[in-house]
N, C-alpha and C. Protein backbone atom coordinates (compact mmCIF):
# COMPACT_ATOMS: atom_id res chain seq x y z
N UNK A 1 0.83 -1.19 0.00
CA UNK A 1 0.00 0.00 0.00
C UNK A 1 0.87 1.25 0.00
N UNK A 2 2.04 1.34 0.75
CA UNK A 2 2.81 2.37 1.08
C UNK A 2 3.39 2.45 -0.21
N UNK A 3 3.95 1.64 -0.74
CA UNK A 3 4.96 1.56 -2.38
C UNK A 3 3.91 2.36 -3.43
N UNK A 4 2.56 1.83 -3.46
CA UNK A 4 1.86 2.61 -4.14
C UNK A 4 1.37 4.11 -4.11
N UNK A 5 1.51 4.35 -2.81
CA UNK A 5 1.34 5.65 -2.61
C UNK A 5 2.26 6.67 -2.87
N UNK A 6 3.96 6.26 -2.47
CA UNK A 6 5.05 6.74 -3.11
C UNK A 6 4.76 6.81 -4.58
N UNK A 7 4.67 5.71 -5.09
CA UNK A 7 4.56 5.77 -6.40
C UNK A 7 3.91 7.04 -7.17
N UNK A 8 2.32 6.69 -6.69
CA UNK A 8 1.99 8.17 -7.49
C UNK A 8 2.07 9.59 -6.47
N UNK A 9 3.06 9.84 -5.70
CA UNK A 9 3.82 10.80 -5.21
C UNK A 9 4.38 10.95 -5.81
N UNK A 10 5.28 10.47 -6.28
CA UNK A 10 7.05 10.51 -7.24
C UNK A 10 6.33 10.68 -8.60
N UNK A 11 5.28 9.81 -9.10
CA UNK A 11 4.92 10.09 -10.24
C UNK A 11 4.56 11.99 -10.72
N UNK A 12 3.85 12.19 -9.67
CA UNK A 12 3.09 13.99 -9.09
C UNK A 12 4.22 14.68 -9.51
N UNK A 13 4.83 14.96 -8.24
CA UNK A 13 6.17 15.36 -7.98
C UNK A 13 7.58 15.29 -8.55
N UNK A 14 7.59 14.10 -9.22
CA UNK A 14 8.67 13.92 -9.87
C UNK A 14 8.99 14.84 -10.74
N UNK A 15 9.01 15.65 -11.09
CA UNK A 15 9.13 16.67 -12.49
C UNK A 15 8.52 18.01 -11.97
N UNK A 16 8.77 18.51 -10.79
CA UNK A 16 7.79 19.62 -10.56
C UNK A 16 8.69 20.53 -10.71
N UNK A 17 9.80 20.74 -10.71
CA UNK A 17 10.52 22.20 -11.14
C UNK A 17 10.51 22.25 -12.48
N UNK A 18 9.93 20.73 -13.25
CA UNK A 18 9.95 20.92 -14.50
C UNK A 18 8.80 22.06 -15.12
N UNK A 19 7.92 21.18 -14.04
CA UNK A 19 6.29 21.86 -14.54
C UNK A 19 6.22 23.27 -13.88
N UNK A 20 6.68 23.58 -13.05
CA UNK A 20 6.58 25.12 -12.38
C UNK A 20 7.79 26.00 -13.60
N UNK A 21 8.98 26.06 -13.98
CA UNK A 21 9.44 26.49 -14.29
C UNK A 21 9.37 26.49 -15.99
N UNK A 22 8.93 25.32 -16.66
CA UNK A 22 9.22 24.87 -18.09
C UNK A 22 10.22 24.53 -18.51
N UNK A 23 11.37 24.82 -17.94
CA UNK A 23 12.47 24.22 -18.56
C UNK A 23 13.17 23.10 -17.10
N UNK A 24 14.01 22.61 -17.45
CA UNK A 24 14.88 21.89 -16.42
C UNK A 24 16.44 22.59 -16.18
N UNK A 25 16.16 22.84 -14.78
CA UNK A 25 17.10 23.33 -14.48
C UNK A 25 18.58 22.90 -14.32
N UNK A 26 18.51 21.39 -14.71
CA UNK A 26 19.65 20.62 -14.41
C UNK A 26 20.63 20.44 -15.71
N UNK A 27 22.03 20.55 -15.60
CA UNK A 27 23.01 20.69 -17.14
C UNK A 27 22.70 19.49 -17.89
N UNK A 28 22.12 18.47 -17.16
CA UNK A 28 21.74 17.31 -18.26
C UNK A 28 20.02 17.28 -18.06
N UNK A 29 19.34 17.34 -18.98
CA UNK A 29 17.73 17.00 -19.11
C UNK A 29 17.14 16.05 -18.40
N UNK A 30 17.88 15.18 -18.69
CA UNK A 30 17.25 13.79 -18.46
C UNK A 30 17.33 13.82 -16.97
N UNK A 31 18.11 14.66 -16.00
CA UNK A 31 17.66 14.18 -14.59
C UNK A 31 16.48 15.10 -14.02
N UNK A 32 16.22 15.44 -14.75
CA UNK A 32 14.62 16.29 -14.74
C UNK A 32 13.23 15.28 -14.37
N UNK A 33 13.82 13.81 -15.14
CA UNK A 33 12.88 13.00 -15.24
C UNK A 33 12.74 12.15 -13.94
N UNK A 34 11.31 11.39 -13.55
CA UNK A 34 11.19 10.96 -12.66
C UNK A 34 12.27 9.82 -12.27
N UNK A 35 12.74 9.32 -10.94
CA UNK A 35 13.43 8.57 -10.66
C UNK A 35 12.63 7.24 -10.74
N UNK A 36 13.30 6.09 -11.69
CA UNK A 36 12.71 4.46 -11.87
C UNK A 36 13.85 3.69 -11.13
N UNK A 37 12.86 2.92 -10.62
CA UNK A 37 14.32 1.78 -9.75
C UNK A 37 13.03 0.98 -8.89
N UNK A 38 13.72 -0.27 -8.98
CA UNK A 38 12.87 -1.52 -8.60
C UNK A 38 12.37 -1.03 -7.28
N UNK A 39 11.06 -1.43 -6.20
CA UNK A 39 11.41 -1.70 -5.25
C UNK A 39 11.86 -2.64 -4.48
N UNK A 40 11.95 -1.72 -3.24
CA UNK A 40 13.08 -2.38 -2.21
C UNK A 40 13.19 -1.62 -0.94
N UNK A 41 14.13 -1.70 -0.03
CA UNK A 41 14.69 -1.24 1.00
C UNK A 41 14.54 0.65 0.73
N UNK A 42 13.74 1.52 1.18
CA UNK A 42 14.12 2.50 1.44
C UNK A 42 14.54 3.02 2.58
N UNK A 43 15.20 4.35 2.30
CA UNK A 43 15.89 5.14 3.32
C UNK A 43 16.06 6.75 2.81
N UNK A 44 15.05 6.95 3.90
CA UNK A 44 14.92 8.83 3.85
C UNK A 44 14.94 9.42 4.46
N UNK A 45 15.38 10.50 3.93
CA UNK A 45 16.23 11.34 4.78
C UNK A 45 15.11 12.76 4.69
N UNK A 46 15.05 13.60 5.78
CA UNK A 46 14.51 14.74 5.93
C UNK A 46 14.83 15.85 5.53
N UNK A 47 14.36 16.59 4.64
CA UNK A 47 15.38 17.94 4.63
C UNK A 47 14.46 18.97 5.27
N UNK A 48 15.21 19.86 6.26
CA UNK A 48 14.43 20.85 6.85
C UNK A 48 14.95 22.08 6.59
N UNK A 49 16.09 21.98 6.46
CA UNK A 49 17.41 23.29 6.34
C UNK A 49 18.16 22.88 4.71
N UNK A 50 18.71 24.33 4.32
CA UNK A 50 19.38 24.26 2.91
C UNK A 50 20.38 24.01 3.54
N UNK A 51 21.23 23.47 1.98
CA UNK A 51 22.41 23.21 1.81
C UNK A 51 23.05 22.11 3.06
N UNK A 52 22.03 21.24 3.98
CA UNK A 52 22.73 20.35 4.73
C UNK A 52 22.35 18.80 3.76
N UNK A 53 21.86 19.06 2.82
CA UNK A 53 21.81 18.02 2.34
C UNK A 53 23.44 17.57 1.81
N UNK A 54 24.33 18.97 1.47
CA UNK A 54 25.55 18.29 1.18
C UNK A 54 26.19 17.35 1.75
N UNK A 55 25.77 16.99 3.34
CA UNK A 55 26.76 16.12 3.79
C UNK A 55 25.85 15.03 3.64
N UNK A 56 25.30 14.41 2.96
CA UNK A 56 24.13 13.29 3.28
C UNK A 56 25.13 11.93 2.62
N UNK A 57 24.76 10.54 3.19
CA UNK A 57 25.48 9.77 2.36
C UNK A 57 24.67 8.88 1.41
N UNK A 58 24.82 9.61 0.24
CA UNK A 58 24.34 9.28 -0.66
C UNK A 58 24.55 8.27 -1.07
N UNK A 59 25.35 7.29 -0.75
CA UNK A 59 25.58 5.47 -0.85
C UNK A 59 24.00 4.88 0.12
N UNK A 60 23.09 5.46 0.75
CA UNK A 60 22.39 5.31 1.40
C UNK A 60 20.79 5.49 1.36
N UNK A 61 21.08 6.94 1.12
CA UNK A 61 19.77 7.45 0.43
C UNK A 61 18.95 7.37 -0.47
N UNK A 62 17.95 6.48 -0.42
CA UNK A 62 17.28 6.58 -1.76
C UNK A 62 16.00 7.51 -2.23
N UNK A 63 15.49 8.04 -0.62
CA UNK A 63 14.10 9.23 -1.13
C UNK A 63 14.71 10.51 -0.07
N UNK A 64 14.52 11.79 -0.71
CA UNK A 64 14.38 12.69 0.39
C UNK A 64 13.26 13.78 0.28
N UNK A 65 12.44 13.54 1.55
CA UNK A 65 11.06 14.54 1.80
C UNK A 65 11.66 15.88 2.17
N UNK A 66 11.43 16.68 1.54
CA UNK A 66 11.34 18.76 1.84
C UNK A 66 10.19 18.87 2.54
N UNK A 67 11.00 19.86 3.20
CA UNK A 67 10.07 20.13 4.19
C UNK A 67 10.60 21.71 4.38
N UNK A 68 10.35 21.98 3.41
CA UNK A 68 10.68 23.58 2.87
C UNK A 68 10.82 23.56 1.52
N UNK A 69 11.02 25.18 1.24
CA UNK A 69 10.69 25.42 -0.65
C UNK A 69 11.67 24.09 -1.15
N UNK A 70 11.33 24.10 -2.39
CA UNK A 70 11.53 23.74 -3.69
C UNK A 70 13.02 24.13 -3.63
N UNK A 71 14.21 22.89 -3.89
CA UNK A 71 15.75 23.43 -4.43
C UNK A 71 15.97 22.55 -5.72
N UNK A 72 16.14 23.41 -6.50
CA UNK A 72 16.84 22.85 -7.97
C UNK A 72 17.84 22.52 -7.82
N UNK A 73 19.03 22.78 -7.18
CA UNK A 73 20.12 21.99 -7.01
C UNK A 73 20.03 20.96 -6.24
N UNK A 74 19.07 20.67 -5.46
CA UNK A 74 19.12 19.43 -4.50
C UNK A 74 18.86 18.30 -4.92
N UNK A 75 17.47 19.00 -6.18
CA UNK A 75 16.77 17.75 -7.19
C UNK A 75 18.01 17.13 -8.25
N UNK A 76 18.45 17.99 -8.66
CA UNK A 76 19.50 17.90 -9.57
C UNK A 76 21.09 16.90 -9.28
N UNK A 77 21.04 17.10 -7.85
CA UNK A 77 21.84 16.34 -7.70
C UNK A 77 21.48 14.82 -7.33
N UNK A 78 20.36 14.90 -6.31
CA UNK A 78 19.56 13.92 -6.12
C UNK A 78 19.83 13.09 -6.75
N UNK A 79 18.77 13.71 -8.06
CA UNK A 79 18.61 12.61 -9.28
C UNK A 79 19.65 12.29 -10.31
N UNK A 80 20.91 12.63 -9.87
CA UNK A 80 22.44 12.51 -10.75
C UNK A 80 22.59 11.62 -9.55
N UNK A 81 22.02 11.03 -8.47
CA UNK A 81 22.87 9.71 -8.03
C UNK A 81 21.62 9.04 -7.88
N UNK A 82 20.54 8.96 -8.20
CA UNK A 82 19.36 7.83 -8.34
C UNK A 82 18.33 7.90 -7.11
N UNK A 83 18.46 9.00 -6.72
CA UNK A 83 17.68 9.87 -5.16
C UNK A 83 16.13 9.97 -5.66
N UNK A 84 15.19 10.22 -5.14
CA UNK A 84 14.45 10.67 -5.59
C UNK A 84 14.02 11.87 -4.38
N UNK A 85 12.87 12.66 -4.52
CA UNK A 85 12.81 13.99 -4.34
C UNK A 85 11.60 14.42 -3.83
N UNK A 86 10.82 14.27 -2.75
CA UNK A 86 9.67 14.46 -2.78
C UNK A 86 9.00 15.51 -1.48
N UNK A 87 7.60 16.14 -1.40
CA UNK A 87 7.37 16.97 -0.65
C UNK A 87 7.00 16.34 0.11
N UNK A 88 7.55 16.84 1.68
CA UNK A 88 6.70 16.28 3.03
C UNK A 88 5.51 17.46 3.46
N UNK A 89 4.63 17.04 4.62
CA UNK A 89 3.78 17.62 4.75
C UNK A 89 3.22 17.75 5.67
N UNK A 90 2.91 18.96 6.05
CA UNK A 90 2.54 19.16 7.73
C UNK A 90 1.13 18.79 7.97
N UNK A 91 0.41 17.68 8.85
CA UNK A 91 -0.49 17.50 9.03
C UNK A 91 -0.69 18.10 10.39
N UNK A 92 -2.15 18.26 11.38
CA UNK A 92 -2.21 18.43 12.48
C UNK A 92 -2.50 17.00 12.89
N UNK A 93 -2.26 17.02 14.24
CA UNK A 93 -2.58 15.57 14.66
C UNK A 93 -4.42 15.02 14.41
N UNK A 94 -5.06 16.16 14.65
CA UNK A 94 -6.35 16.09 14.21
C UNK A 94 -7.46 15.96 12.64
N UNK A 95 -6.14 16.43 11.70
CA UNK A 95 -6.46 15.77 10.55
C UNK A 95 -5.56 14.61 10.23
N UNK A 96 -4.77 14.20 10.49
CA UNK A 96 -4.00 13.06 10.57
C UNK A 96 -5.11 11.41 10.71
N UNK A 97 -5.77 11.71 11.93
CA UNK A 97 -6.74 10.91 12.46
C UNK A 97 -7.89 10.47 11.74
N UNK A 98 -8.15 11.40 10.61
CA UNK A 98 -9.65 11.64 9.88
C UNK A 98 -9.29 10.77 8.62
């Protein structure tokens, strides 16, 4: 159930600086495109703050939820090591429940 829900998350999301901006911001195109890879074992990582994603170990990571604006370099790099990229989201505990 959870794989499917990622799924059409990443499907949504996958390409959204594409679709907000029109072009891709990344020096190669193609990592614009959604991330494909079997499932399996994930591991994600939070982003709350810029630029701490640089120290992340990316031998590790395979999804990371924002939890703040939109970074084109984060996606960009992300998806130049097979990351994928997606928005987290603040629920209250009271719609959480519903």
């Amino acid at each position: 159930m959870a794989a499917r829900f990622y799924a059409a998350v990443l499907l949504v999301l996958g390409s959204f600086s594409t679709i907000v901006s029109g072009k891709c911001p990344c020096e190669d195109p193609s990592l614009c495109e959604p991330i494909a890879r079997p499932q399996g074992k994930e591991f994600l990582m939070f982003s709350t703050k810029p630029n701490v994603w640089r120290k992340y170990d990316w031998t590790k990571v395979t999804t990371i939820a924002l939890f703040r604006p939109w970074d084109d370099e984060l996606m960009c790099e992300a998806h130049k090591r097979g990351v994928r990229v997606v928005f987290g989201s603040k629920l209250s505990n009271r719609k959480a429940g519903q």
